[in-house]
Protein backbone atom coordinates (compact mmCIF):
# COMPACT_ATOMS: atom_id res chain seq x y z
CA UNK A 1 -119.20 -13.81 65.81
CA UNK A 2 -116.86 -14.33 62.74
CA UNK A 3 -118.95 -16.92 60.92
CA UNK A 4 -122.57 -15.35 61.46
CA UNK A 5 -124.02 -14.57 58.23
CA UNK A 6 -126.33 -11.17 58.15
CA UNK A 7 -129.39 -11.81 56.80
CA UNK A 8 -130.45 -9.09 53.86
CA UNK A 9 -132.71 -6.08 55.09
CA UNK A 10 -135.20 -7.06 51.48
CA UNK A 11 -133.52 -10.45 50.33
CA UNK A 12 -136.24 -9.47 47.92
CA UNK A 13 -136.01 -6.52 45.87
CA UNK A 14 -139.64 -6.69 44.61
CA UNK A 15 -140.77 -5.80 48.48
CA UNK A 16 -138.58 -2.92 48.51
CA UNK A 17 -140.52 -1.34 45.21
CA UNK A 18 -143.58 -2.12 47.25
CA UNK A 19 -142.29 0.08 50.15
CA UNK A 20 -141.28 2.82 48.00
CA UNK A 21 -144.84 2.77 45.89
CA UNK A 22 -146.92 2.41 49.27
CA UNK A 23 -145.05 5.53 50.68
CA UNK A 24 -145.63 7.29 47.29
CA UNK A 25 -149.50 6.15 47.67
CA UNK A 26 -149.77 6.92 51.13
CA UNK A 27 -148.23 10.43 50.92
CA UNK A 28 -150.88 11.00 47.97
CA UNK A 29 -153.90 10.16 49.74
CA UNK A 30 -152.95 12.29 52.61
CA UNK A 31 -151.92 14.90 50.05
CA UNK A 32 -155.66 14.45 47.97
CA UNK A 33 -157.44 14.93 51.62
CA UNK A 34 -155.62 17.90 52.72
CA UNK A 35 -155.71 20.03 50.19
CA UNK A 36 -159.48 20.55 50.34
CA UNK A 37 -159.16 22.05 53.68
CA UNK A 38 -155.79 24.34 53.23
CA UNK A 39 -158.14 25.73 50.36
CA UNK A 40 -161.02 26.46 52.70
CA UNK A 41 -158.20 28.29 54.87
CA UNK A 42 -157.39 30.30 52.68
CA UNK A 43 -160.81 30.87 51.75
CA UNK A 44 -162.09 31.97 55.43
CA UNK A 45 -158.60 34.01 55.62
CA UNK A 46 -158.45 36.44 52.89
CA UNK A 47 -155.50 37.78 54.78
CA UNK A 48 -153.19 34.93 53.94
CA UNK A 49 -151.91 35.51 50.32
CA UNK A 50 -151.90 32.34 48.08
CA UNK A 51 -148.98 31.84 46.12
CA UNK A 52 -149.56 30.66 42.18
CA UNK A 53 -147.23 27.58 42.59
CA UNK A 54 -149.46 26.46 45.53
CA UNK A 55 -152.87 26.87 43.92
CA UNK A 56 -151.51 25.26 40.23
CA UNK A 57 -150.58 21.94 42.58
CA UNK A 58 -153.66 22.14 44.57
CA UNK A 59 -155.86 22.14 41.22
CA UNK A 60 -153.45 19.63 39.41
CA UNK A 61 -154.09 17.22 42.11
CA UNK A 62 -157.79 17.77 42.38
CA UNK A 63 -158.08 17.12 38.63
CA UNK A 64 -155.59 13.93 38.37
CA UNK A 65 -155.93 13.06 42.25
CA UNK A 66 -157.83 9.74 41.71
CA UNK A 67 -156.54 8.82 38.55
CA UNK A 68 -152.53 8.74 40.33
CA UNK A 69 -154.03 7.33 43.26
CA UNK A 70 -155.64 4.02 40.90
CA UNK A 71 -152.43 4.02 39.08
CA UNK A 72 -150.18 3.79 42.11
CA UNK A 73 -152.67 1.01 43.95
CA UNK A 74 -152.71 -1.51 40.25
CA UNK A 75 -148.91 -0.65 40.87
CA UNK A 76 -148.87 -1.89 44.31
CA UNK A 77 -151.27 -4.87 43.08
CA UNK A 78 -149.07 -6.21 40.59
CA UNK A 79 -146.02 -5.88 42.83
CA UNK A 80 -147.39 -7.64 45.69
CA UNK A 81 -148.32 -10.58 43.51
CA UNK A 82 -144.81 -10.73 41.90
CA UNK A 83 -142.65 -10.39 45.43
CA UNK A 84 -145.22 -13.14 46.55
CA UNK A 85 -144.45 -15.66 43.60
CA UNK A 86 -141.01 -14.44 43.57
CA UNK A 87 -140.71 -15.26 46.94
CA UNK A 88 -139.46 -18.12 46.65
CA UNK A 89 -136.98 -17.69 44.67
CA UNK A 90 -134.94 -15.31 46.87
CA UNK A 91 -135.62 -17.24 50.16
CA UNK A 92 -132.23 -16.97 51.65
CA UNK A 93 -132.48 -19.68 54.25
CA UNK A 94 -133.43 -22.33 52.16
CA UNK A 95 -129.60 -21.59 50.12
CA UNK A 96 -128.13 -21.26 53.70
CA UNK A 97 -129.96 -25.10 54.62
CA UNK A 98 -128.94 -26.45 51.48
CA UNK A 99 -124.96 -25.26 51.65
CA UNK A 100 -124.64 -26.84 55.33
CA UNK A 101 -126.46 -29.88 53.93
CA UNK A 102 -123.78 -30.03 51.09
CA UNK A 103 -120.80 -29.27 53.68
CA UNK A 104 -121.62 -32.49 55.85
């Protein structure tokens, strides 16, 4: 096994943005549904004290929730279009095909 080559985990960097912006995106949407019911908790339970930090988030996101969310999907858009045409030119096995070709 001296002379295998490893092949990259993202031999294209523009699909590893794409991961970290659909994580960002997904984690926002989940955060944007949520919130509406830990408010109606709290609501129903006046036992349960809210903390200040907690309700300036939860009315931060409800004000900018859909605006982020639009931002981070053109995000996701434009990367997905560039890691496609960059594609390409990061294919590793085509550089691997042509260096044996060049060997022989």
């Amino acid at each position: 096994m001296a002379g295998t080559n490893r092949k990259p985990l993202f031999p294209n960097p523009f699909y590893f943005f794409l991961l970290i912006v659909s994580v960002l995106f997904v984690i926002t949407i989940f955060a944007y549904l949520v919130i509406p019911y830990y408010e109606m908790g709290l609501m129903n339970h006046p036992e349960l004290k809210r903390k200040p930090s907690n309700q300036a988030f939860s009315d931060w996101l409800d004000r900018s929730g859909p605006l982020i969310i639009g931002i981070e999907f053109v995000i996701m858009l434009v990367l997905s279009v560039i890691a496609m045409l960059a594609d390409d030119k990061f294919d590793r096995t085509n550089n691997d095909r042509d260096a044996d070709r060049n060997k022989k």
